[in-house]
Protein backbone atom coordinates (compact mmCIF):
# COMPACT_ATOMS: atom_id res chain seq x y z
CA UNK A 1 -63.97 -26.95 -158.96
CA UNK A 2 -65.33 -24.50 -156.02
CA UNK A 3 -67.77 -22.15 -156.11
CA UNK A 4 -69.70 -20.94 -159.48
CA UNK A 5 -69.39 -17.28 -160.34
CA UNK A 6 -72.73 -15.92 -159.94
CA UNK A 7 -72.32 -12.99 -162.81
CA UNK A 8 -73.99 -14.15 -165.85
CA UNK A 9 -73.15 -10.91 -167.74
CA UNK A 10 -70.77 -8.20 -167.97
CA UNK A 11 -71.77 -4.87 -166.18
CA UNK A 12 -73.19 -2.87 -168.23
CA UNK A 13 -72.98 1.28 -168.32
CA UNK A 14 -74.55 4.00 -169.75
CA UNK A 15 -72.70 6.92 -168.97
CA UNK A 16 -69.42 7.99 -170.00
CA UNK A 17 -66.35 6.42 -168.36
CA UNK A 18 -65.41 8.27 -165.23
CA UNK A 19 -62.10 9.60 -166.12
CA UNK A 20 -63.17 12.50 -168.39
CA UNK A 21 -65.01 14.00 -166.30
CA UNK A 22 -63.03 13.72 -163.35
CA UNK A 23 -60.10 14.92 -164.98
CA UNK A 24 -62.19 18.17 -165.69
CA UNK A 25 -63.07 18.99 -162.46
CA UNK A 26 -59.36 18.26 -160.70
CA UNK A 27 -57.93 20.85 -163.57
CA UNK A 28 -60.61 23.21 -162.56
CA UNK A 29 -60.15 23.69 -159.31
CA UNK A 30 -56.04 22.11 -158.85
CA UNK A 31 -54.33 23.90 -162.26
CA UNK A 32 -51.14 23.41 -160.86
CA UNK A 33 -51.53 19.55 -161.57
CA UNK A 34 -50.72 20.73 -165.21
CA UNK A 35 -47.11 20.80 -163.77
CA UNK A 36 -46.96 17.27 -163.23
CA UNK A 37 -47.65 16.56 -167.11
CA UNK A 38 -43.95 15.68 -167.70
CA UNK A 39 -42.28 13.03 -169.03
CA UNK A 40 -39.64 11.27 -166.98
CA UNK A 41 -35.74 11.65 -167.18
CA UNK A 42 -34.45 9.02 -165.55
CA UNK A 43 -36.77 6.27 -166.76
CA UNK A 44 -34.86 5.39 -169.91
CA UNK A 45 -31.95 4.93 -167.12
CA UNK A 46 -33.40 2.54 -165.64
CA UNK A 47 -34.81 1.11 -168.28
CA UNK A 48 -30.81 0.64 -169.81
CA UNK A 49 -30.00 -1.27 -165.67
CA UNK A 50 -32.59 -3.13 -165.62
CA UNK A 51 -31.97 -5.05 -169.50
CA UNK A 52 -28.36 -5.07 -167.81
CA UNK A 53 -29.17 -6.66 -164.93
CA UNK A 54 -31.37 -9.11 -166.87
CA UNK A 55 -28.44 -10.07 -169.27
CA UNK A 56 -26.31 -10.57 -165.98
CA UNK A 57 -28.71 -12.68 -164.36
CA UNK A 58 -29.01 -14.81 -167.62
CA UNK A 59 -25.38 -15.54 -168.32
CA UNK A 60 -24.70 -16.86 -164.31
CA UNK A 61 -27.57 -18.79 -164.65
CA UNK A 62 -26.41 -20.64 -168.01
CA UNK A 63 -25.36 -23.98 -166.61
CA UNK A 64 -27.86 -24.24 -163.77
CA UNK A 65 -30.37 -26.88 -162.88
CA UNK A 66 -33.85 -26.39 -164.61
CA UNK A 67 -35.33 -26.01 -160.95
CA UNK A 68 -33.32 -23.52 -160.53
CA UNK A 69 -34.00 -21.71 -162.96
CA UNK A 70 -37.66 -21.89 -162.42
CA UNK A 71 -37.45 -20.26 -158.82
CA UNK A 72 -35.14 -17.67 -160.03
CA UNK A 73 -37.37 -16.57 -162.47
CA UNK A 74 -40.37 -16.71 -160.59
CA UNK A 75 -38.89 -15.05 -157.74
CA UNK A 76 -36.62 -12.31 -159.12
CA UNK A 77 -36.34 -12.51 -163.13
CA UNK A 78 -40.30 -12.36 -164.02
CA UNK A 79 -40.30 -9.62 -161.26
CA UNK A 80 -37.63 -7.57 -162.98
CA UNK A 81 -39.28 -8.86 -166.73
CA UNK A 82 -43.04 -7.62 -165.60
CA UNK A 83 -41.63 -3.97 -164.12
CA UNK A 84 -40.24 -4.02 -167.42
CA UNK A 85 -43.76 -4.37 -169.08
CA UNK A 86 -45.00 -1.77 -167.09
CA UNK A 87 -41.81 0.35 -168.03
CA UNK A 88 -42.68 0.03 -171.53
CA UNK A 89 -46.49 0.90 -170.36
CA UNK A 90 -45.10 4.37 -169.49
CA UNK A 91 -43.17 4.31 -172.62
CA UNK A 92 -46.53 3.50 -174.63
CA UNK A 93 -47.16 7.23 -172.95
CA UNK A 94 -44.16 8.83 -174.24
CA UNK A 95 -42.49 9.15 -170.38
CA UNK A 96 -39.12 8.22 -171.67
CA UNK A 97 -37.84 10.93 -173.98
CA UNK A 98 -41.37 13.19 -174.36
CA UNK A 99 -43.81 13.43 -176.98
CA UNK A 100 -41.98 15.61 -178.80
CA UNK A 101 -39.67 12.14 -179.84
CA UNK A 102 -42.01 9.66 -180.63
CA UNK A 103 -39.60 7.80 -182.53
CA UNK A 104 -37.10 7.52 -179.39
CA UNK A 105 -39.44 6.26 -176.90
CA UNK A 106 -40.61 3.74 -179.27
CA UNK A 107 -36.74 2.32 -180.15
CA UNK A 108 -36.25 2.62 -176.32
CA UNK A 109 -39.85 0.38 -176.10
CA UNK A 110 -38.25 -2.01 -178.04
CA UNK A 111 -34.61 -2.01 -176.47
CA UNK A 112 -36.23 -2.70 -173.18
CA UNK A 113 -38.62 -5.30 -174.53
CA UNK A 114 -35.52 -7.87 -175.30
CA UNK A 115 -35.61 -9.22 -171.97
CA UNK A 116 -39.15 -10.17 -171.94
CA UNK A 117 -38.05 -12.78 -174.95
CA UNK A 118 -41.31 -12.16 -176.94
CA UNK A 119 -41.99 -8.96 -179.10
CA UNK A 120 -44.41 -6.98 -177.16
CA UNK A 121 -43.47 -2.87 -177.28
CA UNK A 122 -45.58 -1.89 -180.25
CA UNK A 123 -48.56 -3.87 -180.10
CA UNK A 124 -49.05 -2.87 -176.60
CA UNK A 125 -49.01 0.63 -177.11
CA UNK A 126 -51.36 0.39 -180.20
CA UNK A 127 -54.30 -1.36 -178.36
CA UNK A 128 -53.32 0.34 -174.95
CA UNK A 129 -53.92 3.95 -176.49
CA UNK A 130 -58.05 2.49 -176.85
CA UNK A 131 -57.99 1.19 -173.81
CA UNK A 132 -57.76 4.79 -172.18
CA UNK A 133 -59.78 6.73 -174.59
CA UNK A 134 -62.34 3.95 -175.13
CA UNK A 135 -62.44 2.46 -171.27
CA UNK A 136 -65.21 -0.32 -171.60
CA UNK A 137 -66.01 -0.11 -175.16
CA UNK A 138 -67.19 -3.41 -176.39
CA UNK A 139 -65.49 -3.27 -179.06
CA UNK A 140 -62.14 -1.39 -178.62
CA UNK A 141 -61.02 -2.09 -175.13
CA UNK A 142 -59.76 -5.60 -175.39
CA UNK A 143 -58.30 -5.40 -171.63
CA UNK A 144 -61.67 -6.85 -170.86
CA UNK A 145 -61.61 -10.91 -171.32
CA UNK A 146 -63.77 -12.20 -173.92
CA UNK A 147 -67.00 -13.96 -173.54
CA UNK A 148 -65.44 -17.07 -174.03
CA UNK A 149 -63.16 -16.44 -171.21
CA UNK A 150 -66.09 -15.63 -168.99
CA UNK A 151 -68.33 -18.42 -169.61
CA UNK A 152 -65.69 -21.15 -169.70
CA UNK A 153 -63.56 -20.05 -166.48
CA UNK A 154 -66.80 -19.67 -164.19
CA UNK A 155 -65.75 -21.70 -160.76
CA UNK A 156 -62.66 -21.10 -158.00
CA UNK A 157 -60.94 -23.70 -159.48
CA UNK A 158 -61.05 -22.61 -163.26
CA UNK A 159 -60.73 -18.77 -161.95
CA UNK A 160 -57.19 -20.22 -160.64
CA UNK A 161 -56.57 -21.89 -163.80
CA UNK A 162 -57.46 -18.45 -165.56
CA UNK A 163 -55.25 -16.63 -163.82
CA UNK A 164 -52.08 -18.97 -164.74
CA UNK A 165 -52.93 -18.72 -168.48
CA UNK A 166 -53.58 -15.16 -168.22
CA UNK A 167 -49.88 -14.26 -170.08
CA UNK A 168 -51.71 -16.47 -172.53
CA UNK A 169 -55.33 -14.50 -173.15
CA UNK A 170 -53.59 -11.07 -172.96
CA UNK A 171 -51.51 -11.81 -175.63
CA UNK A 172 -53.50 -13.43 -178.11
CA UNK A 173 -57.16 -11.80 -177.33
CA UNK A 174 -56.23 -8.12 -178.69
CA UNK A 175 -55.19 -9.65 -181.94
CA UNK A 176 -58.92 -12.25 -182.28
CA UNK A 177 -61.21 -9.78 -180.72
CA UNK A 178 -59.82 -6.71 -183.04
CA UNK A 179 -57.16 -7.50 -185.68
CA UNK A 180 -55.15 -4.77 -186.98
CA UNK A 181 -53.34 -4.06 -190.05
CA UNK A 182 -49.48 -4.97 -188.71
CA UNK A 183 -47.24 -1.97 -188.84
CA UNK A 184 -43.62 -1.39 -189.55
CA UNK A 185 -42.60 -0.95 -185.89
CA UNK A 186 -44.19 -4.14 -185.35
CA UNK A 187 -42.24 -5.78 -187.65
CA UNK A 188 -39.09 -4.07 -186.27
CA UNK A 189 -39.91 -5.24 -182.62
CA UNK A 190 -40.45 -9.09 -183.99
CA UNK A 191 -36.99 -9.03 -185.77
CA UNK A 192 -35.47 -7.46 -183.40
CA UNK A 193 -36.96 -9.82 -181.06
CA UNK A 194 -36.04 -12.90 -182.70
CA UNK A 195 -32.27 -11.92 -183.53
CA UNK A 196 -31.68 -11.52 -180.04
CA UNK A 197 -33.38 -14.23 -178.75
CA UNK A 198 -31.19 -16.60 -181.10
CA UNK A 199 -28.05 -14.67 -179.87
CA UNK A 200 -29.13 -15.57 -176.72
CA UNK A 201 -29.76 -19.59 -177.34
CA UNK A 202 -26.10 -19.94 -178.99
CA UNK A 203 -24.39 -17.56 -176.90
CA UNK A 204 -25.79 -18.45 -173.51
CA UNK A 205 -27.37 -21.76 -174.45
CA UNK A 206 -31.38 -22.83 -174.00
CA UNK A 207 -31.39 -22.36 -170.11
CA UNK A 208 -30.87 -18.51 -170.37
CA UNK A 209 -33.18 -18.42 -173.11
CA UNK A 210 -35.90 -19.82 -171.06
CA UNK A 211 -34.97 -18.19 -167.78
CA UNK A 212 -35.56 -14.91 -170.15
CA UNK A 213 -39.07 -15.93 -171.67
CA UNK A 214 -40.23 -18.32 -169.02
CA UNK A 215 -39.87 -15.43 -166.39
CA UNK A 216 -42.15 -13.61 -168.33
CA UNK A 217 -44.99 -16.16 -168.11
CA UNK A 218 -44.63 -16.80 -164.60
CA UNK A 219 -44.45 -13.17 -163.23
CA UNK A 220 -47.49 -12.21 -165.67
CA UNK A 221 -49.70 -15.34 -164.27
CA UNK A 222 -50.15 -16.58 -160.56
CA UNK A 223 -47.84 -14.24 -159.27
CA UNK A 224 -48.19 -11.27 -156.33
CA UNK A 225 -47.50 -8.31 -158.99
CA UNK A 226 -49.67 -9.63 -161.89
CA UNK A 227 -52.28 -8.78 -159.10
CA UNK A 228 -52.60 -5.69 -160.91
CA UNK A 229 -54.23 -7.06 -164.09
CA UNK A 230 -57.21 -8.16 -161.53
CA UNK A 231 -56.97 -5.11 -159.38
CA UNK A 232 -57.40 -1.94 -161.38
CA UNK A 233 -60.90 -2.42 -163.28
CA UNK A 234 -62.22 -5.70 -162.01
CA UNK A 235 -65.59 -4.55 -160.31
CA UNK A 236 -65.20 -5.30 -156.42
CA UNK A 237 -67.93 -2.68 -155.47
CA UNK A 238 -71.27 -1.68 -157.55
CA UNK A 239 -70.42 1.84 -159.07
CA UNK A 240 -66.79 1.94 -159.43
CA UNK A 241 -64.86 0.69 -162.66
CA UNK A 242 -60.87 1.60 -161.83
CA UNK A 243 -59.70 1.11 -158.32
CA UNK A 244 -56.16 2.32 -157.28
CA UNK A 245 -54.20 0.07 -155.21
CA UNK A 246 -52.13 2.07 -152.41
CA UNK A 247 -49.27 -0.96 -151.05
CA UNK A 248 -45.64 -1.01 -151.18
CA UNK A 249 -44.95 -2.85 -154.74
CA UNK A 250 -45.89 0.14 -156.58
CA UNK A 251 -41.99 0.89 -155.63
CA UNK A 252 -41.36 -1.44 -158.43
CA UNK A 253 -43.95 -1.44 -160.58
CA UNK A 254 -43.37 2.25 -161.68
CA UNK A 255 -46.28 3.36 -159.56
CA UNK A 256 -49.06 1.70 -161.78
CA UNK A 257 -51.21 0.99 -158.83
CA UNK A 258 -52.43 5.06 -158.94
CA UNK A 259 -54.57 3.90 -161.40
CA UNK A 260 -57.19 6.02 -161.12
CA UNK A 261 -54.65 9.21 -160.90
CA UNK A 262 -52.98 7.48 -163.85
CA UNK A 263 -56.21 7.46 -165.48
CA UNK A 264 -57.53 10.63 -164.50
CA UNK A 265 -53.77 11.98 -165.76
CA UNK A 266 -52.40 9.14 -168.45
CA UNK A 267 -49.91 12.30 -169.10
CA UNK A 268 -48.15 12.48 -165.58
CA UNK A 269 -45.72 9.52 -165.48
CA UNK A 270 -45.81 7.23 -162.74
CA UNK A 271 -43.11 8.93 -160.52
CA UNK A 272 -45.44 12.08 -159.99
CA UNK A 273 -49.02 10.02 -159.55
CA UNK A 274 -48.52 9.92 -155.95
CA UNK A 275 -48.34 13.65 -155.97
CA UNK A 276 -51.82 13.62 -157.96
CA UNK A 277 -53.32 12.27 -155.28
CA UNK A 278 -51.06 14.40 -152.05
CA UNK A 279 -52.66 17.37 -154.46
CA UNK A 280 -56.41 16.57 -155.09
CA UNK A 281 -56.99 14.30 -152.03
CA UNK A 282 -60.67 15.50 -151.57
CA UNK A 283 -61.41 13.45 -155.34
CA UNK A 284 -59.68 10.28 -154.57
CA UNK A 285 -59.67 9.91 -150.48
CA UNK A 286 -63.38 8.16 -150.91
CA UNK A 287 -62.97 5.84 -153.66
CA UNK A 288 -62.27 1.82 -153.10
CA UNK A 289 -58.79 0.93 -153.45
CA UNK A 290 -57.04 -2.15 -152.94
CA UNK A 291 -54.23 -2.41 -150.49
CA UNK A 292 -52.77 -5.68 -151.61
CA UNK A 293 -52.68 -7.44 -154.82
CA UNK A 294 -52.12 -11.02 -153.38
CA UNK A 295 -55.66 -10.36 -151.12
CA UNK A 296 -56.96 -9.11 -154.77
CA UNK A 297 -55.73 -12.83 -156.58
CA UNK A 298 -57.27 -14.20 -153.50
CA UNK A 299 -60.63 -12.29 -153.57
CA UNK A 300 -60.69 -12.93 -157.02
CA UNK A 301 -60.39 -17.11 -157.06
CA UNK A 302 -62.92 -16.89 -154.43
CA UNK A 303 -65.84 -14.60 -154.01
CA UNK A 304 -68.70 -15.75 -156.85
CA UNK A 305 -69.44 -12.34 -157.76
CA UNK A 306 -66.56 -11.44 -159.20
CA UNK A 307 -65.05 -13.32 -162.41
CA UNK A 308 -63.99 -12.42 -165.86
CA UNK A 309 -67.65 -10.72 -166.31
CA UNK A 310 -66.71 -8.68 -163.52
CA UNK A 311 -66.25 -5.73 -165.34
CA UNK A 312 -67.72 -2.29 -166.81
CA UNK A 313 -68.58 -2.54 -170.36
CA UNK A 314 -70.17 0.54 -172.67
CA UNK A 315 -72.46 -0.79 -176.03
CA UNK A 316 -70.05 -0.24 -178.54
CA UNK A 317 -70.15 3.63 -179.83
CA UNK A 318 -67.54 2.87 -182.89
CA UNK A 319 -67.77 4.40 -185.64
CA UNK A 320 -65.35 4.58 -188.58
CA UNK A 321 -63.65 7.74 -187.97
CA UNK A 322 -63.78 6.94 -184.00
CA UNK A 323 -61.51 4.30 -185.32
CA UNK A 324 -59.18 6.30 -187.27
C-alpha cells in the first residue's frame, strides 16, 4: 500500500499556540487592523444565491442518469455544497448579521445548511469555537484525527483511502472523542434538516436527493478544495502549526486559505483577510504557505513524514471551568 508514514507520534508542544501572541504584536504596532473586525453584509446574500442555485441545479437534474449525477456533483454541486460549509464557518463567527444577532446568524447557519442534506450548522460552530481558543489541545480540538485514525491509515495507499472517508471522520470524531450535551439549536437544525430533505425525495424524487447529499461527500473527500482540511495545520515544516495557502480557489472558498490571518483575526471575515496580510506583511511574508491544495493532497498521500500524526498537539490543560 506505498510507503509507511514514518511519524509514530503526534508533535508535541509546549508553548502556547502561536496565534495569541501574534495577534498581540500585529495590534501593537498595525491598530488600524481593528477596522477590519467587521462582520460581512453581503454574505447572507450570497448565502440566499447560492441555496438557490443549489435548488435549481437539483430540480434539472431530477430525471438524469446516476452517472450523471455523480460528475455533476463532484464537479460543480459538492463545489457549491463545500463553499457553503465554509459559508456557515464564517457564520459560526457571526460574519453574517454581527454579534450583536446571534440568533440571526445562527437561523441563517441553518437556512444555508439545507443544501448540504445533513444537519451540520450548530454542531460545527460548537466544537469550532475550541478549535480556535484551544488550537492543539488534546482534548478539546477534535480537528486533529484520532489515534485510531493515525495508526490505522499509516501507508500512501491507506493515506488515499483516508482522505475519501474524511467527510466520514469529521463528522463522527467530534461527537466520540468529546460528546456534548445536544442543544436546542441542534435539534432545530436536525428537524429542519430532515423536513426538507423529505420535501426534497417526494418533490424532486431520490436523484435530487442524492445529487444534494452525495455532493457533499464527494467535494469534502478526494477533491481539489477539501485540500484545505490537509493544508492549514498539517505540519509540512518543523516549527510551524497553521500554514496559509495563497492560490486562486480562495475566490470561492470565502478566503479560508488566510488561515493564519484568519487565525491571528477569527473576527475579520474572510473578505478583509487579504487586507490583514497587504497591512502587516512584515509578520506573515516569512511563514510557509501552500500555493495549491491539489500539490497539498498530493504531498500528503506521499511523503512518509507527514500523516494523520502530522500535527501540533498541547497536553491537555482542561479544566472544568476552561470547559464552561
Amino acid at each position: 500500500m506505498g510507503a509507511q508514514t514514518s511519524r509514530t507520534d503526534y508533535e508535541w508542544s509546549y508553548t502556547e499556540e502561536p496565534h495569541k501572541s501574534r495577534r498581540k504584536a500585529i495590534l501593537a504596532k498595525h491598530p488600524e487592523m481593528k477596522k477590519l473586525m467587521v462582520h460581512d453584509p453581503n454574505l447572507k446574500f450570497i448565502v440566499v444565491g447560492m441555496v438557490i442555485m443549489q435548488l435549481v441545479a437539483a430540480y434539472l437534474l431530477r430525471e438524469s442518469s446516476f452517472f450523471t449525477i455523480v460528475v455533476v456533483a463532484y464537479c460543480f454541486g459538492g463545489v457549491l455544497n463545500h463553499s457553503m460549509a465554509l459559508a456557515i464557518h464564517e457564520i459560526s463567527h457571526n460574519m453574517a448579521f454581527g454579534n450583536a444577532y446571534p440568533m440571526r446568524n445562527r437561523l441563517i447557519g441553518i437556512f444555508g445548511n439545507l443544501i448540504m442534506g445533513i444537519p451540520y450548522s450548530t454542531v460545527f460552530k460548537k466544537y469550532h469555537t475550541e478549535h480556535h481558543k484551544y488550537q492543539g489541545d488534546d482534548t478539546l480540538d477534535v480537528d486533529i484525527p484520532s489515534r485510531f485514525e493515525a495508526r490505522m491509515f499509516t501507508s500512501a495507499g491507506l493515506k488515499f483511502i483516508w482522505l475519501i472517508l474524511q467527510p466520514v471522520f469529521y463528522a463522527f470524531r467530534p461527537l466520540l472523542l468529546n460528546p456534548k450535551p445536544i442543544t436546542r439549536f441542534e435539534v432545530l437544525n436536525f428537524a429542519v434538516q430532515a423536513t426538507f430533505d423529505i420535501i426534497i425525495f417526494y418533490t424532486l424524487g431520490l436523484r435530487s436527493l442524492l445529487y444534494l447529499s452525495g455532493g457533499t461527500f464527494l467535494a469534502m473527500g478526494l477533491h481539489p478544495v477539501a485540500g484545505h482540511f490537509i493544508s492549514e495545520h498539517y505540519v509540512f515544516k518543523k516549527g510551524y502549526e497553521t500554514y496559509s495557502y495563497y492560490g486562486p480557489l480562495n475566490c470561492i472558498t470565502f478566503n479560508v486559505g488566510y488561515h493564519n490571518e484568519h487565525h491571528d483575526f477569527p473576527n475579520v471575515p474572510g473578505c478583509y483577510l487579504p487586507l490583514v496580510k497587504e497591512m502587516a506583511p512584515e509578520f506573515y511574508d516569512d511563514l510557509p504557505c501552500h500555493t495549491s491544495w491539489v500539490k497539498v493532497l498530493y504531498d500528503f498521500v506521499t511523503d512518509p513524514e507527514v500523516g494523520p500524526y502530522a500535527r501540533v498537539k498541547r497536553t491537555a490543560v482542561t479544566s472544568p471551568e476552561k470547559q464552561e
